[in-house]
C-alpha atoms as a PDB file:
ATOM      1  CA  UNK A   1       7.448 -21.548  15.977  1.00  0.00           C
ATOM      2  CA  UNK A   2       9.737 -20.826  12.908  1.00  0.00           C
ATOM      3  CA  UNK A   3       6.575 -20.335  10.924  1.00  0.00           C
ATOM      4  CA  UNK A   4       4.870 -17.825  13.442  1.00  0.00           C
ATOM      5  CA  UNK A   5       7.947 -15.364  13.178  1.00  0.00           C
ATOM      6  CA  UNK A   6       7.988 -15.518   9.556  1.00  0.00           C
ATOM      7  CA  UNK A   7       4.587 -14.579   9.271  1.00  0.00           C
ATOM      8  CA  UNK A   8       4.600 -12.208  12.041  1.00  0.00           C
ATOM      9  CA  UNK A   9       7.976 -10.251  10.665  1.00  0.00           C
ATOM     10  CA  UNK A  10       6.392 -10.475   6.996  1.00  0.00           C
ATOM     11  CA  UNK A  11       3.290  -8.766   8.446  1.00  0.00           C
ATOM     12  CA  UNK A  12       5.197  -6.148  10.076  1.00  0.00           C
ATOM     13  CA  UNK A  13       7.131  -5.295   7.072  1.00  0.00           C
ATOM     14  CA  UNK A  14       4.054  -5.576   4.949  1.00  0.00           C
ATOM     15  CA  UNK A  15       2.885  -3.128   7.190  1.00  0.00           C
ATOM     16  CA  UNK A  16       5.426  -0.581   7.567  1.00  0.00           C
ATOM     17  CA  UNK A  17       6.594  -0.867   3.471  1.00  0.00           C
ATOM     18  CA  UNK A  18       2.385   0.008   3.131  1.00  0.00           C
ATOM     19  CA  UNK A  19       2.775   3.032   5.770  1.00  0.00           C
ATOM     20  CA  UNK A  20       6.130   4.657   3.741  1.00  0.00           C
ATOM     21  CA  UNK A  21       4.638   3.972  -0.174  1.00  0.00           C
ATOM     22  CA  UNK A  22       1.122   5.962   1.167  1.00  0.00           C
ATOM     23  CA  UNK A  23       2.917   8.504   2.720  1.00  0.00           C
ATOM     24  CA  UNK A  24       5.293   8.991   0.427  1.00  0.00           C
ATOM     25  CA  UNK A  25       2.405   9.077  -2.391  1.00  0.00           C
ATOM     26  CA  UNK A  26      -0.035  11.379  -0.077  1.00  0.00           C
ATOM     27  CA  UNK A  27       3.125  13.564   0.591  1.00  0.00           C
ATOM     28  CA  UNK A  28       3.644  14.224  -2.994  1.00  0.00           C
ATOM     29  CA  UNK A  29       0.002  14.674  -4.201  1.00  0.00           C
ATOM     30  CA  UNK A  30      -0.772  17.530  -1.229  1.00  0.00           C
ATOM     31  CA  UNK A  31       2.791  19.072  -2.165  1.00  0.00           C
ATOM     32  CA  UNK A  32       1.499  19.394  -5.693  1.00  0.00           C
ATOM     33  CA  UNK A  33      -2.046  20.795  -4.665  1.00  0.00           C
ATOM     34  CA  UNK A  34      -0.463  23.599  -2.449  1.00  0.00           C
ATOM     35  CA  UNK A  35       2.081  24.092  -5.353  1.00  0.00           C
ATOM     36  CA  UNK A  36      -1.150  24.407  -7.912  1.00  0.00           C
ATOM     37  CA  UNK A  37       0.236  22.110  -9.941  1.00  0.00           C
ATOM     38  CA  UNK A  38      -2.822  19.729 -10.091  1.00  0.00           C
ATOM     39  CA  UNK A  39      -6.516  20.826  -9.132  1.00  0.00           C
ATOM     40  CA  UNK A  40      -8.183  19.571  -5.710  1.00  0.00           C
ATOM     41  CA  UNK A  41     -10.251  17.254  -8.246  1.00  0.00           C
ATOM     42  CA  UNK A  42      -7.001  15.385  -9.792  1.00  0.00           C
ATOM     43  CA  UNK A  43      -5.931  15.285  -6.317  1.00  0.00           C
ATOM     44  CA  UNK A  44      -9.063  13.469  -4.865  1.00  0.00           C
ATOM     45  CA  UNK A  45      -8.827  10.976  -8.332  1.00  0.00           C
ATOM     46  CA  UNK A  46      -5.085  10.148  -7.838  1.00  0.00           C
ATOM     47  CA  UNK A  47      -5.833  10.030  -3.718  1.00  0.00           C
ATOM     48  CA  UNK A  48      -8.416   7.052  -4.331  1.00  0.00           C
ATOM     49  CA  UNK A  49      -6.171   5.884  -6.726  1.00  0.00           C
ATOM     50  CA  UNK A  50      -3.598   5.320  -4.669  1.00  0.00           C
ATOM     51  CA  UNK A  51      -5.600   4.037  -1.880  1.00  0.00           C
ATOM     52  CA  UNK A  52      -7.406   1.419  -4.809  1.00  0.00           C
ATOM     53  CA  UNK A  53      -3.606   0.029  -5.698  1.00  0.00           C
ATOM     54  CA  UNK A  54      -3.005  -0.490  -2.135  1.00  0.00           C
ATOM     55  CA  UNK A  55      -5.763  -2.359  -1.093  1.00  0.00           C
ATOM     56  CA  UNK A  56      -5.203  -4.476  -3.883  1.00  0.00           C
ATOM     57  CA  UNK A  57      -1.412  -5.044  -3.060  1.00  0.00           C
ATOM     58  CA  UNK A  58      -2.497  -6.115   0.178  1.00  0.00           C
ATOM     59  CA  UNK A  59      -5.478  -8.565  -1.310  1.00  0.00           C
ATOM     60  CA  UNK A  60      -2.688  -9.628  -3.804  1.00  0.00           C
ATOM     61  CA  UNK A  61      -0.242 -10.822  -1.202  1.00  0.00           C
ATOM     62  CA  UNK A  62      -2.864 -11.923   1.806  1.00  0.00           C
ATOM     63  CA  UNK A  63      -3.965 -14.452  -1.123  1.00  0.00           C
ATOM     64  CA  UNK A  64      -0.552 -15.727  -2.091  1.00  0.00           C
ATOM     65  CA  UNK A  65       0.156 -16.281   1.751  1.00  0.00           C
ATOM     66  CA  UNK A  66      -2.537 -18.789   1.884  1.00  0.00           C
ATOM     67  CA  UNK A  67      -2.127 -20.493  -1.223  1.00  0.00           C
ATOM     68  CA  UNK A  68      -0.709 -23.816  -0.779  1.00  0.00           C
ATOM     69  CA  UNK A  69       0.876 -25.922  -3.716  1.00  0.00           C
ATOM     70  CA  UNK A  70       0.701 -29.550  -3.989  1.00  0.00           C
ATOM     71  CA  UNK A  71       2.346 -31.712  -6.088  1.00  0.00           C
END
């Protein structure tokens, strides 16, 4: 039971840290576009950028959930 709400609350904050680092990162990029600072091209590059890093944030810590060590 102890194990299901540590997994559960680590999901949820997983999630919700995931939501406020995109939209903090989105935020900033289309602030910069509509200040002209950086092109709609740079834009689209750091946008998939941003969305590459996350997915592999979450890949990174799905796969160190599941790893079990034996000694």
């Amino acid at each position: 039971m102890r194990e299901q709400n540590v997994v559960i609350w680590s999901g949820i904050a997983d999630l919700a840290l995931s939501f406020l680092r995109n939209g903090v990162a989105y935020a900033y990029l289309i602030r910069r576009v509509l200040d002209g600072s950086i092109s709609v091209s740079m834009f689209l590059l750091y946008f998939t950028a941003v969305g590459i890093l996350t997915n592999l944030s979450i890949c990174y810590v799905y796969r160190s959930r599941t790893l079990q060590f034996t000694f």
